[in-house]
C-alpha atoms as a PDB file:
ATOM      1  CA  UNK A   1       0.000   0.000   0.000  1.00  0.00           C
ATOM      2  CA  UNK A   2       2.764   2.234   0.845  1.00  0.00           C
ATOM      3  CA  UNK A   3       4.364   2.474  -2.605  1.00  0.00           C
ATOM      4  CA  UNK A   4       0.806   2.749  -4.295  1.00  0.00           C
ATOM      5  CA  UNK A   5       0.251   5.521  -2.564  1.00  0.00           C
ATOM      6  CA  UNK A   6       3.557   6.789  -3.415  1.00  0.00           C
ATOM      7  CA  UNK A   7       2.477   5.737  -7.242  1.00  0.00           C
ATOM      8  CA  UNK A   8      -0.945   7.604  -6.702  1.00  0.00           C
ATOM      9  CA  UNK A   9       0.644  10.968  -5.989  1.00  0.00           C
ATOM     10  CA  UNK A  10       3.104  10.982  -9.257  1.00  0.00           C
ATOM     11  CA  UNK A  11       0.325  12.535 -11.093  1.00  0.00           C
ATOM     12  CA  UNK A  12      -0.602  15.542  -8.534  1.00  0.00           C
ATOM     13  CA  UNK A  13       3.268  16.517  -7.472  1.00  0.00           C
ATOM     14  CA  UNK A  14       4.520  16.483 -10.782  1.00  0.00           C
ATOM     15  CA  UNK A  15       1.218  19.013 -12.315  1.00  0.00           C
ATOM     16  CA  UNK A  16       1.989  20.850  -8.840  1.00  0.00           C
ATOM     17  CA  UNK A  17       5.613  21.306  -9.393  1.00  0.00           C
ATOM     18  CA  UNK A  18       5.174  22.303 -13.280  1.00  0.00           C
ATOM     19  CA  UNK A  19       2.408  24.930 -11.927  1.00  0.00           C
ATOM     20  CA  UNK A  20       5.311  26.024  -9.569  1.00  0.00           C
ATOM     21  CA  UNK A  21       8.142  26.239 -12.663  1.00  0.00           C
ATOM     22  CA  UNK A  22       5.408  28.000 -14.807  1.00  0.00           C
ATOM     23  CA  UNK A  23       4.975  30.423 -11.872  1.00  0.00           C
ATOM     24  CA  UNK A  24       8.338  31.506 -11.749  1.00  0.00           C
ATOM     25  CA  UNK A  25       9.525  31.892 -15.307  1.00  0.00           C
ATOM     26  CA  UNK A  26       6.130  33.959 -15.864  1.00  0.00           C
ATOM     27  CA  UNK A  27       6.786  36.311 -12.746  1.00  0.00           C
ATOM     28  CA  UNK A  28      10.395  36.937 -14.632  1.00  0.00           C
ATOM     29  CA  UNK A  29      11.345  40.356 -15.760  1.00  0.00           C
ATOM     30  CA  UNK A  30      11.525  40.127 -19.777  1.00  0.00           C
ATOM     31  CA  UNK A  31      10.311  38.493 -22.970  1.00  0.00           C
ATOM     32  CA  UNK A  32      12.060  35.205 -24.378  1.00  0.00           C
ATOM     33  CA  UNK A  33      12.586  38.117 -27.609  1.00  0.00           C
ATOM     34  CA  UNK A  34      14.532  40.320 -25.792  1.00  0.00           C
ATOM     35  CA  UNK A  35      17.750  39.042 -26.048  1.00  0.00           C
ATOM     36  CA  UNK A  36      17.553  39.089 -30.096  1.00  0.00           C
ATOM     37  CA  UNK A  37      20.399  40.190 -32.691  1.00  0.00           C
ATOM     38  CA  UNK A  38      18.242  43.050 -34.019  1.00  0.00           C
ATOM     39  CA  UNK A  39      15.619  44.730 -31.360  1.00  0.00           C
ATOM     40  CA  UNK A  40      12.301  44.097 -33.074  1.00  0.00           C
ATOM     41  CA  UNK A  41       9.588  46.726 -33.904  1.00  0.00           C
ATOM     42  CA  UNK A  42       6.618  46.771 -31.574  1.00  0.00           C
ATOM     43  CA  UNK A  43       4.578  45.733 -34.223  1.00  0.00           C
ATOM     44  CA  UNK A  44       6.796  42.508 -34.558  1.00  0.00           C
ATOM     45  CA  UNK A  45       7.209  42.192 -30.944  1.00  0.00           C
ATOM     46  CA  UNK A  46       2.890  42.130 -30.535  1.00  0.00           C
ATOM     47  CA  UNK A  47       3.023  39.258 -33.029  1.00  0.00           C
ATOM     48  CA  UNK A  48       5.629  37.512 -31.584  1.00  0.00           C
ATOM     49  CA  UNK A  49       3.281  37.566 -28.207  1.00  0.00           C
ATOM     50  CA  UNK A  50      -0.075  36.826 -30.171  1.00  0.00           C
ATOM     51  CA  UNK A  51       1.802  33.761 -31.930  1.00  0.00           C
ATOM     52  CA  UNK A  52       3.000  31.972 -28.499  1.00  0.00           C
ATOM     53  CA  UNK A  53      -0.077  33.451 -26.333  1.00  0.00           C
ATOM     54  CA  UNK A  54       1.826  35.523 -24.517  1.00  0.00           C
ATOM     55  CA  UNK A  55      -0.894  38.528 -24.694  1.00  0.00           C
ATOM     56  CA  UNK A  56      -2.965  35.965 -22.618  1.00  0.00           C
ATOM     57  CA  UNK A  57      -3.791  35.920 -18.917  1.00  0.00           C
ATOM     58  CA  UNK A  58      -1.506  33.944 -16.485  1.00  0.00           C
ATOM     59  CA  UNK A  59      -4.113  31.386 -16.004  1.00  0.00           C
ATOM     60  CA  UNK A  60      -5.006  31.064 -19.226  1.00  0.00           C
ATOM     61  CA  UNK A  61      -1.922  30.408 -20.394  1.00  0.00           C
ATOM     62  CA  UNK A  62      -0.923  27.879 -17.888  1.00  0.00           C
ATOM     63  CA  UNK A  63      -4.229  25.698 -19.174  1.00  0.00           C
ATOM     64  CA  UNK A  64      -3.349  26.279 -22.743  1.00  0.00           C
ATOM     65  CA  UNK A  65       0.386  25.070 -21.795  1.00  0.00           C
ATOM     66  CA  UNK A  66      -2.040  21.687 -19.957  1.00  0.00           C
ATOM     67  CA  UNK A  67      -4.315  21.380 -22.304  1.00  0.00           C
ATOM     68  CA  UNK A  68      -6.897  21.683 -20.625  1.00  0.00           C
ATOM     69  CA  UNK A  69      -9.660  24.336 -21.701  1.00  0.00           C
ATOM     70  CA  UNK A  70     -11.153  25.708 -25.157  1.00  0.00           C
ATOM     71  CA  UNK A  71     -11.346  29.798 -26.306  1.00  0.00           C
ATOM     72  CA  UNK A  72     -13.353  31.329 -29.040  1.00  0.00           C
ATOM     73  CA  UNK A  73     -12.286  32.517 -32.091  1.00  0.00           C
ATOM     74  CA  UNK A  74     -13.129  35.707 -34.054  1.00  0.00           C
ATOM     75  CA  UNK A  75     -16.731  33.991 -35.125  1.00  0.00           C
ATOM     76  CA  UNK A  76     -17.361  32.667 -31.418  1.00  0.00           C
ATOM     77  CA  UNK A  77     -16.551  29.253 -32.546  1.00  0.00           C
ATOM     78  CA  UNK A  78     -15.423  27.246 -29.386  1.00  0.00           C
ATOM     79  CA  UNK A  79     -11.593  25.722 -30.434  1.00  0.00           C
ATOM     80  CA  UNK A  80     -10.541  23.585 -27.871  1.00  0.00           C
ATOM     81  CA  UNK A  81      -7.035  23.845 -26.821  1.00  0.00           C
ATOM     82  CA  UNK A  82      -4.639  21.528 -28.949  1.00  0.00           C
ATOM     83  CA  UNK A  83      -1.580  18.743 -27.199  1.00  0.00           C
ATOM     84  CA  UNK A  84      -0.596  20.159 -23.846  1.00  0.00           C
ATOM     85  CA  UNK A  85       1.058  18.531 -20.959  1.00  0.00           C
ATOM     86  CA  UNK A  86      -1.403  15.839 -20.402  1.00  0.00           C
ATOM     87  CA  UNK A  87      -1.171  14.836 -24.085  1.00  0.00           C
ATOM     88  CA  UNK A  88       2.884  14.437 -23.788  1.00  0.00           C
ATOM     89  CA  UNK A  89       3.169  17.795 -25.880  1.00  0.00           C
ATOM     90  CA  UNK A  90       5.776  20.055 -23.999  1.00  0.00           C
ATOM     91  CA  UNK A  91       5.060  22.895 -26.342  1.00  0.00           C
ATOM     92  CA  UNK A  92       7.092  25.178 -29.157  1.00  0.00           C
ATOM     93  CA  UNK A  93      10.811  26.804 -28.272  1.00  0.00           C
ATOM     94  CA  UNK A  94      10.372  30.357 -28.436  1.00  0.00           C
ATOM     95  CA  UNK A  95      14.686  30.676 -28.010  1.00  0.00           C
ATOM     96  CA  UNK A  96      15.385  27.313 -30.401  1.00  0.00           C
ATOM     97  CA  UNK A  97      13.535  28.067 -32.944  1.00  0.00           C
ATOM     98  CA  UNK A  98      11.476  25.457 -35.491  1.00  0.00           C
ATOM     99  CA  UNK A  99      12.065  22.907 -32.364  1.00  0.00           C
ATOM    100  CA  UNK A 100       9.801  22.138 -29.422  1.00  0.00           C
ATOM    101  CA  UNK A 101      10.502  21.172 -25.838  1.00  0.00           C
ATOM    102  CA  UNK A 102      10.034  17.795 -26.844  1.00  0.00           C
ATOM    103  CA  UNK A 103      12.619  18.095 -29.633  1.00  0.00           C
ATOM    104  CA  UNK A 104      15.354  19.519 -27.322  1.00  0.00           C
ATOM    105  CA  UNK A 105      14.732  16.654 -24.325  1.00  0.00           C
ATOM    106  CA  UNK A 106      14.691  13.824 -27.637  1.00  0.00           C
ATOM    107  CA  UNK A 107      17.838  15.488 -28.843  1.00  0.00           C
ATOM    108  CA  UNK A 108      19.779  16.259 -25.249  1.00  0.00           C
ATOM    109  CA  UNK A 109      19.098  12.985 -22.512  1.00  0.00           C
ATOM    110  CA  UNK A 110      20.396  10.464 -24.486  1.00  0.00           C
ATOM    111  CA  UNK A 111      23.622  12.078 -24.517  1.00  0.00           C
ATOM    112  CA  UNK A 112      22.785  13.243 -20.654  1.00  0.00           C
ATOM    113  CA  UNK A 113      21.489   9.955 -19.250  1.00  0.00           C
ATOM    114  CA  UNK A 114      24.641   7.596 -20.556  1.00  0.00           C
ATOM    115  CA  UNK A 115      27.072  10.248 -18.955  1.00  0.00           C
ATOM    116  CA  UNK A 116      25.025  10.598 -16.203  1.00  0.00           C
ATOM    117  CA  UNK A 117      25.231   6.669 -15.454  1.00  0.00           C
ATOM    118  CA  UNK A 118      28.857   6.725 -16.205  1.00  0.00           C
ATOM    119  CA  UNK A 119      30.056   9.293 -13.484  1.00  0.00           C
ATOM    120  CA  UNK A 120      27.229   7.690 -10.958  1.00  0.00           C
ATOM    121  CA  UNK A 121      29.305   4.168 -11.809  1.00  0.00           C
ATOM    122  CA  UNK A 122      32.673   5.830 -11.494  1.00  0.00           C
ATOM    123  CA  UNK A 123      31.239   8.074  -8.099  1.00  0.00           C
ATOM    124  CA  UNK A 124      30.181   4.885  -6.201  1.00  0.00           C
ATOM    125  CA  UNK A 125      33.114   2.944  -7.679  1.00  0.00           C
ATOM    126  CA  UNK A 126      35.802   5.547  -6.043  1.00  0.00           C
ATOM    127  CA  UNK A 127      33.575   6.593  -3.605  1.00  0.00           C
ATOM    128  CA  UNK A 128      32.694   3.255  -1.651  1.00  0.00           C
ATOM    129  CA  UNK A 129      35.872   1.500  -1.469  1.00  0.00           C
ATOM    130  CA  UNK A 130      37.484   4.487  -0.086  1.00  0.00           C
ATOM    131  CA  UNK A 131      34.915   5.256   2.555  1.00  0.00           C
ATOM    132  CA  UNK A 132      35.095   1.514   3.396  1.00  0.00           C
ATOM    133  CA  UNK A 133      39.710   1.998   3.683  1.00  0.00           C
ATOM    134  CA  UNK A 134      39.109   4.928   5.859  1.00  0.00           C
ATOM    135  CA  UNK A 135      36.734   3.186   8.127  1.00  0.00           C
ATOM    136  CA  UNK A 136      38.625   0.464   9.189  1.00  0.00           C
ATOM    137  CA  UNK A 137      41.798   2.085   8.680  1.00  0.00           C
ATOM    138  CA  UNK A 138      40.698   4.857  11.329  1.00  0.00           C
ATOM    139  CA  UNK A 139      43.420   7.081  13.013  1.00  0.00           C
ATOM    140  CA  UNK A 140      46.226   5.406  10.666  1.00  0.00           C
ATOM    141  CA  UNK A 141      47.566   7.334   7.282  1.00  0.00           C
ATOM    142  CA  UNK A 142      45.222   5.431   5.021  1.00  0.00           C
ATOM    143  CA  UNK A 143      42.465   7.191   7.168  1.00  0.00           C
ATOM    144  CA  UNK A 144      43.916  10.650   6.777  1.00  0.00           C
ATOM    145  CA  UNK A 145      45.268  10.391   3.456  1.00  0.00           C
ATOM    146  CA  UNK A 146      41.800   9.245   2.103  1.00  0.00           C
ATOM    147  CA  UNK A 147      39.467  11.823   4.627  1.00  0.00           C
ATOM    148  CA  UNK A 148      41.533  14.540   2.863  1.00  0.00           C
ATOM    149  CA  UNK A 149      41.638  13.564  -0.619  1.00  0.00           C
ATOM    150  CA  UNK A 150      37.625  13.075  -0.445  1.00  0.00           C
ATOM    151  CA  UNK A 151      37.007  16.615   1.329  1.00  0.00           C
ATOM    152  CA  UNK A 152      39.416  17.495  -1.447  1.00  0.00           C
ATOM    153  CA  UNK A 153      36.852  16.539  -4.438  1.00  0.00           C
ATOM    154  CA  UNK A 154      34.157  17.783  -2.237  1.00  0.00           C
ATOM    155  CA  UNK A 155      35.908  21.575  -1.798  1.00  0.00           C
ATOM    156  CA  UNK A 156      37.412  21.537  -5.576  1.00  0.00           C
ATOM    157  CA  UNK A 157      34.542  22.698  -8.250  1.00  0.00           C
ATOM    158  CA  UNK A 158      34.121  20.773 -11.970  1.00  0.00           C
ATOM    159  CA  UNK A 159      34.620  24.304 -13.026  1.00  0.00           C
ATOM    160  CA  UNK A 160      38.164  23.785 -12.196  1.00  0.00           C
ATOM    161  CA  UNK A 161      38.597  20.070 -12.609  1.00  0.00           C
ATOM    162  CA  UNK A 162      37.530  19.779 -16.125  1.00  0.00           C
ATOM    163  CA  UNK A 163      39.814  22.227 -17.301  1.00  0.00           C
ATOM    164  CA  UNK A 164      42.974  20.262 -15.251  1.00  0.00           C
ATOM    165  CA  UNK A 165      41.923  17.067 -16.830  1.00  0.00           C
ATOM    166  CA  UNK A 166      41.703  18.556 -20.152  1.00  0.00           C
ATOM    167  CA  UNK A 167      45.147  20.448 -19.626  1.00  0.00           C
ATOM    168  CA  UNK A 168      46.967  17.155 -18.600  1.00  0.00           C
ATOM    169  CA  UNK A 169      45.249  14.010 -20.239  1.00  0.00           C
ATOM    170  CA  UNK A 170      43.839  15.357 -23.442  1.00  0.00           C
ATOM    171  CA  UNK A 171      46.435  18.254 -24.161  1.00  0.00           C
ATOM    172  CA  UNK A 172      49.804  17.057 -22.342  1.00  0.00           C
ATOM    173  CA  UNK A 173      49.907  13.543 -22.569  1.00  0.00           C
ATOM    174  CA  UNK A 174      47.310  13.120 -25.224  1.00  0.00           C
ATOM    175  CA  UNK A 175      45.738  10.078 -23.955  1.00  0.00           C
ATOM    176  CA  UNK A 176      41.830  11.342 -24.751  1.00  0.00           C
ATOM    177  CA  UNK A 177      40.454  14.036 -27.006  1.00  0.00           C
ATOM    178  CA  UNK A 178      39.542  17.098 -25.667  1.00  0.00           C
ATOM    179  CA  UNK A 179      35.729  17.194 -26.655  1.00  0.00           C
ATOM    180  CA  UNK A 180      32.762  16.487 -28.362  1.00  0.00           C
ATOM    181  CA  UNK A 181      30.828  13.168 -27.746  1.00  0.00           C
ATOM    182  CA  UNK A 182      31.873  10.951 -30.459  1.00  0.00           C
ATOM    183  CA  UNK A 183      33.438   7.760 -29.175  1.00  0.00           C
ATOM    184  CA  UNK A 184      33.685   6.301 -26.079  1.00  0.00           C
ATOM    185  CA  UNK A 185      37.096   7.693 -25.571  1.00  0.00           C
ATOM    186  CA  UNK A 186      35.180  11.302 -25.511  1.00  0.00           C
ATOM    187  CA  UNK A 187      33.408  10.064 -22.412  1.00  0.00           C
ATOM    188  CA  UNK A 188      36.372   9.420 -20.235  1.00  0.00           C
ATOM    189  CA  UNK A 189      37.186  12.870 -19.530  1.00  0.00           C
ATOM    190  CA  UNK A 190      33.889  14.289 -18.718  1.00  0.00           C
ATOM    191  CA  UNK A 191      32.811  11.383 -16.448  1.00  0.00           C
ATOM    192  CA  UNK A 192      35.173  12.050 -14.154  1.00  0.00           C
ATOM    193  CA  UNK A 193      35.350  15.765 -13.799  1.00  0.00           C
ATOM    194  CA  UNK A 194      31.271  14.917 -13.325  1.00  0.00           C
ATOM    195  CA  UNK A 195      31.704  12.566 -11.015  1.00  0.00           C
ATOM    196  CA  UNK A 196      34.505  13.077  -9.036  1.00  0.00           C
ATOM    197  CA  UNK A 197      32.910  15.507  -6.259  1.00  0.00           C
ATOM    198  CA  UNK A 198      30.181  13.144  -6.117  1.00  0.00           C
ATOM    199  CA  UNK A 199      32.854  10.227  -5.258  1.00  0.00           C
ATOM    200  CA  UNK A 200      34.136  12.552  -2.425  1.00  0.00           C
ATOM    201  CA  UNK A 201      30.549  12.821  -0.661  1.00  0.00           C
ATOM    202  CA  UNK A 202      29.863   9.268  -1.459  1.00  0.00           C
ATOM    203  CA  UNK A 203      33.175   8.428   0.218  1.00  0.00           C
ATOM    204  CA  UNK A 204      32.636  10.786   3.445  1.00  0.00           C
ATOM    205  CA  UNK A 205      29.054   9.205   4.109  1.00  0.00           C
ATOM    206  CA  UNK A 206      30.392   5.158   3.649  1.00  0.00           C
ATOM    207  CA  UNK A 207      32.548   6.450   5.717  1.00  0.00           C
ATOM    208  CA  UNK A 208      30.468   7.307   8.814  1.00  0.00           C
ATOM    209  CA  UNK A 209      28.076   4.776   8.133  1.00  0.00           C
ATOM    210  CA  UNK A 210      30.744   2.131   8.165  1.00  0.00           C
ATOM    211  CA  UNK A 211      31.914   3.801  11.794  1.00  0.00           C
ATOM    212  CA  UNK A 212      28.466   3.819  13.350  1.00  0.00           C
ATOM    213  CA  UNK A 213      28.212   0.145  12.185  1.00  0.00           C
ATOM    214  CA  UNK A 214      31.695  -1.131  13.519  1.00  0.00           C
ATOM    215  CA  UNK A 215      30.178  -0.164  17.306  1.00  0.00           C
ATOM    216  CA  UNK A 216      27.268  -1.897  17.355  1.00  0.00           C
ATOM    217  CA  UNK A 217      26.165  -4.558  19.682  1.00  0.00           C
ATOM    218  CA  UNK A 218      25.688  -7.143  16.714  1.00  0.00           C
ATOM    219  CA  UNK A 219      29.526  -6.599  15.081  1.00  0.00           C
ATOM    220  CA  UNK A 220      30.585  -7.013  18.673  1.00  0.00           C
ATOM    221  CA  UNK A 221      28.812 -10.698  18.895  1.00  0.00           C
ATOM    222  CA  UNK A 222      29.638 -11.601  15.805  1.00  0.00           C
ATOM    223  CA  UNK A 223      33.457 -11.194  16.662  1.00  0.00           C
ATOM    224  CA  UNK A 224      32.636 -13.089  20.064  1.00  0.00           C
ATOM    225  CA  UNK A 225      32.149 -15.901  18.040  1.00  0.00           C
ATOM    226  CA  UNK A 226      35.087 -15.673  15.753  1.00  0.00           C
ATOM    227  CA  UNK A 227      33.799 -14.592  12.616  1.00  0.00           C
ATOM    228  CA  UNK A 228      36.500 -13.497  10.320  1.00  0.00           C
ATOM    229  CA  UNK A 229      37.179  -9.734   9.857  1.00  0.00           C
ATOM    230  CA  UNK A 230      36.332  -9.943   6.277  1.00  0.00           C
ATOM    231  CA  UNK A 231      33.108 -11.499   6.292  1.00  0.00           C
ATOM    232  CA  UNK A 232      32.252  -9.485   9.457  1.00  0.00           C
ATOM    233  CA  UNK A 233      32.604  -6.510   6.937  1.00  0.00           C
ATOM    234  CA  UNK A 234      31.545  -7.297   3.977  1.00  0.00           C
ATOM    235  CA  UNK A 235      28.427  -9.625   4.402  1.00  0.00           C
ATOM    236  CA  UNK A 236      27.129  -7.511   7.762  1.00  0.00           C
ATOM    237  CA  UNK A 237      28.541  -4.325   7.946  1.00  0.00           C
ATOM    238  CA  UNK A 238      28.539  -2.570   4.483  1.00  0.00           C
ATOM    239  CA  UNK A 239      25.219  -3.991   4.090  1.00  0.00           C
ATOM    240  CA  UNK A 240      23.867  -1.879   6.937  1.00  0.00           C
ATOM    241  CA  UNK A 241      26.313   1.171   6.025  1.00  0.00           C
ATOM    242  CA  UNK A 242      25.963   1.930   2.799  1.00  0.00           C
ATOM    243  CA  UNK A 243      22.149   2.886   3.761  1.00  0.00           C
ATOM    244  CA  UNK A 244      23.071   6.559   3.839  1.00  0.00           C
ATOM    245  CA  UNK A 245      24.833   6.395   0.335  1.00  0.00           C
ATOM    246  CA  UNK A 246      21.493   4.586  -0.576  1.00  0.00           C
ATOM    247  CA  UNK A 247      19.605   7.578   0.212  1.00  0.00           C
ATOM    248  CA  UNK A 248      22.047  10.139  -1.720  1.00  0.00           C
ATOM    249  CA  UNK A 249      21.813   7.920  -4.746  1.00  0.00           C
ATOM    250  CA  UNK A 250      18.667   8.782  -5.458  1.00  0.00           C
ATOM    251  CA  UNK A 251      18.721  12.312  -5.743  1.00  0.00           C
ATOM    252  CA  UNK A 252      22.320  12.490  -6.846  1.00  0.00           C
ATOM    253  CA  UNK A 253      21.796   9.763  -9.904  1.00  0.00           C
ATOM    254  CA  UNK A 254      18.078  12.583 -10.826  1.00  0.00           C
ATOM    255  CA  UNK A 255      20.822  15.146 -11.132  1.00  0.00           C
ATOM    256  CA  UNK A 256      23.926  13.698 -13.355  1.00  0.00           C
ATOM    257  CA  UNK A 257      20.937  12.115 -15.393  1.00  0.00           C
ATOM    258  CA  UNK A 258      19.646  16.209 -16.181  1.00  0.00           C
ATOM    259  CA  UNK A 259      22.793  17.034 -17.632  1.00  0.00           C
ATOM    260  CA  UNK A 260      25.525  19.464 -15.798  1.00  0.00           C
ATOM    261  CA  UNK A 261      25.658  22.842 -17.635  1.00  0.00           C
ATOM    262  CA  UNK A 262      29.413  23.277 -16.470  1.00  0.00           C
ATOM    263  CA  UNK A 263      30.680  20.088 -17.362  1.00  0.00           C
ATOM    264  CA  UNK A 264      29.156  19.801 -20.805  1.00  0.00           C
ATOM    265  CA  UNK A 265      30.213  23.942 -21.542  1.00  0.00           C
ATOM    266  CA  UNK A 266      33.480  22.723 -21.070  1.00  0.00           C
ATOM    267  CA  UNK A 267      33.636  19.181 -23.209  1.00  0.00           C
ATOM    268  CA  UNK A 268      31.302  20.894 -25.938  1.00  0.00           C
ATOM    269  CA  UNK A 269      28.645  17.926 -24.758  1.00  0.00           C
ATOM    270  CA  UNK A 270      25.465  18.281 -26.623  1.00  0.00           C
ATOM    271  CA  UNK A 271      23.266  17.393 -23.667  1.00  0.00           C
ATOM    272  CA  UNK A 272      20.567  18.900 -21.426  1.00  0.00           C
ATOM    273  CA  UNK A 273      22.738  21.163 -19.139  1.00  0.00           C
ATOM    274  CA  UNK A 274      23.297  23.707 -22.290  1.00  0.00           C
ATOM    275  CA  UNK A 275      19.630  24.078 -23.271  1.00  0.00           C
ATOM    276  CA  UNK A 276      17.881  23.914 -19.811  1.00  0.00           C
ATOM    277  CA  UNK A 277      20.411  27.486 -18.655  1.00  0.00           C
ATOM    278  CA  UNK A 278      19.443  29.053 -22.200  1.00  0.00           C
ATOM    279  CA  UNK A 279      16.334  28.900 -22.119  1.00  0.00           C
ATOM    280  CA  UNK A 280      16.272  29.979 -18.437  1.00  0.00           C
ATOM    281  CA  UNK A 281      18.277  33.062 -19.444  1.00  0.00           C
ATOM    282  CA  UNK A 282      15.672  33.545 -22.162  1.00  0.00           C
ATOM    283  CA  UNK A 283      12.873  32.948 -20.411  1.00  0.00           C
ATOM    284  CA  UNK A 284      11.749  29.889 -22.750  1.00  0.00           C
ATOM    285  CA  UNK A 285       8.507  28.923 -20.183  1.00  0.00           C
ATOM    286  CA  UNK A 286       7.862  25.615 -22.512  1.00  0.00           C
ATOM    287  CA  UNK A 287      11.729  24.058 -22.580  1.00  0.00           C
ATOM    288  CA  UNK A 288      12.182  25.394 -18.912  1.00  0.00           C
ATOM    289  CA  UNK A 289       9.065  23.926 -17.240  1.00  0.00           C
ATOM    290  CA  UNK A 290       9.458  20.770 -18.974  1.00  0.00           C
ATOM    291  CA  UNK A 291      12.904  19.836 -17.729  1.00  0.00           C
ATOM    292  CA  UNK A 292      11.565  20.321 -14.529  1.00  0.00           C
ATOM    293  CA  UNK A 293       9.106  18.339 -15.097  1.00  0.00           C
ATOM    294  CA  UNK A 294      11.894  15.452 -16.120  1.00  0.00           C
ATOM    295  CA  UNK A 295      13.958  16.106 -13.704  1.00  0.00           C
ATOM    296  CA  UNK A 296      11.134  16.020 -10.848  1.00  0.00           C
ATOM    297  CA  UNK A 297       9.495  12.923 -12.607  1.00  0.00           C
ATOM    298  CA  UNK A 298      13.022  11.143 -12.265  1.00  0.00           C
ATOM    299  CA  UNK A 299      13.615  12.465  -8.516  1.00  0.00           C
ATOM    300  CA  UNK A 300      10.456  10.963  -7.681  1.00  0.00           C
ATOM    301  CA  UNK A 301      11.027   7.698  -9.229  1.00  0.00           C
ATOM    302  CA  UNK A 302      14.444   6.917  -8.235  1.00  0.00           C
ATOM    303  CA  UNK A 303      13.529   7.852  -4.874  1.00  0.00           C
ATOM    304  CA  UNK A 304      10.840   4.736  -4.715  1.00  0.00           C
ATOM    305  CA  UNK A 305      13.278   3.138  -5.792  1.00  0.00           C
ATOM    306  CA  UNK A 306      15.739   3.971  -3.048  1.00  0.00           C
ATOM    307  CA  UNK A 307      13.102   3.298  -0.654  1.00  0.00           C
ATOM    308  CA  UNK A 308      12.423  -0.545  -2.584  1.00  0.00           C
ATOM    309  CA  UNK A 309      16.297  -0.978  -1.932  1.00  0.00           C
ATOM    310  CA  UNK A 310      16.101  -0.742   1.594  1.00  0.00           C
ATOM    311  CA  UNK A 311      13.453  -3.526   2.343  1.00  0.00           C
ATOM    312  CA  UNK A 312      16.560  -5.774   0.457  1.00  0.00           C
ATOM    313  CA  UNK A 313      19.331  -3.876   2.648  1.00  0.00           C
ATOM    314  CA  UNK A 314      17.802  -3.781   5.845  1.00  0.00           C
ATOM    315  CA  UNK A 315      15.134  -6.570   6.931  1.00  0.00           C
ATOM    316  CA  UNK A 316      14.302  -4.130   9.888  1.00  0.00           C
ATOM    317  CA  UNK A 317      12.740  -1.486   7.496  1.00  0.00           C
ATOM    318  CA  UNK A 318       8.972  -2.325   6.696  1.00  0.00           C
ATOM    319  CA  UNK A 319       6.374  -0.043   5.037  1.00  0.00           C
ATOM    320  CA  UNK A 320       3.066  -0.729   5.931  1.00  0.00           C
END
């Protein structure tokens, strides 16, 4: 019942949240034709409006950008409104032209979503095994040396990795090229400026989970009876601390899936995180509001699914 509920209110937080996004970008200062080569006559400018409604009422506009509702045209003819959010139809660009919000999210997540999975791979691959080192190595070098190289990628931006990487392994020694998404070569880079600050969280939350877990009662029986260090940790204990880096998964997998705007400016990737700041900057309601919408629609799923892990990770946990 618990996760049919949670199914239940997909629907109802995801029209909230795009009434939210539509609120915002409609309550900005401009018009998505301001920022144009050549200012356009008012004339032009009035047409431009008529065109993508934007002479219409708030509320009017937000149904027309549903779906939902009919108006009357010059002859009093009722024309009801045409695709709409709960057809699937995101609306036209009004900054990319001839393309609609639909285009630009066909076109953008599957270059997002495999880089994305990539640097979540390479985050939890870095990020585990070294909170895990630092954990049992606590107090010894191991245990500093890897606290302060994770606090490290935490403090250090991708503004300022990607360019290093670039400098030294695409420039220097030539190993990778320097952008573009081509082959899988062009992906090396990128994934782990991307996810290299999320290894460094991952890493510091293992690593208190895998403390908290070391002094309980249980580990302390289960040594009593002369089970071996090894399996102590890794058929008891990571199984109980890696719960946190459970719950960051979910949320942190939503956002590398979206696209990262820095990241992608600097590799040239044609993904989501270029299109999504554009049309913020030009105030393109339709390609906004609808990667909200994604990214919202993929918070909410991969957090059920975060919350379906932990019946498997921790027989205590039961949803009723």
């Amino acid at each position: 019942m618990y996760f049919l509920r949670r199914l239940i209110l997909f629907v109802p937080l995801l029209l909230v949240i795009s009434f939210i996004g539509f609120c915002l970008i409609y309550i900005t200062p401009g018009s998505p034709f301001d920022r144009e080569r050549k200012p356009a006559s008012p004339e032009i400018e009035r047409n431009l409006a008529r065109k993508f409604h934007l002479d219409e009422p708030f509320w009017k506009q937000y149904l027309r950008y549903l779906g939902v509702g009919y108006d009357r045209d010059e002859t009093g003819k009722i024309r009801w409104f045409q695709g709409g959010l709960v057809r699937g139809d995101l609306g036209p660009s009004q900054q990319y032209r001839n393309h609609t919000a639909n285009d630009i999210i066909a076109q953008g997540l599957p270059v997002s979503m495999p880089l994305g999975f990539m640097a979540f791979g390479f985050a939890l691959g870095l990020g585990i095994p070294a909170g895990i080192l630092t954990a049992v190595k606590r107090g010894k070098w191991e245990d500093y040396t890897g606290s302060f190289l994770a606090i490290l990628t935490v403090c250090v931006p991708g503004l300022l990795v990607g360019p290093i990487l670039v400098v030294l392994f695409a420039i220097h020694f030539r190993w990778f090229p320097v952008a573009l998404w081509e082959t899988p070569w062009h992906a090396v880079l990128p994934m782990c400026a991307l996810g290299l600050y999320f290894s460094g969280r991952i890493a510091r939350l293992m690593r208190e989970g895998m403390l908290n877990v070391m002094q309980s009662e249980f580990i302390t029986a289960a040594r009593a009876k002369g089970m071996s260090e090894t399996t102590l940790l890794l058929k008891h204990a990571v199984r109980i601390a890696i719960l946190p880096v459970v719950s960051y998964s979910g949320p942190m997998l939503a956002d590398l899936l979206t696209g990262s705007f820095v990241i992608e400016s600097i590799f040239q990737i044609p993904g989501l995180g270029m299109p999504f700041v554009n049309s913020e900057l030009n105030k393109d309601a339709p390609v906004v509001v609808g990667l909200v919408i994604l990214y919202a629609a993929l918070l909410l799923v991969l957090n059920l699914l975060v919350d379906l892990a932990y019946v498997f990770l921790d027989r205590r946990v039961k949803y009723e």
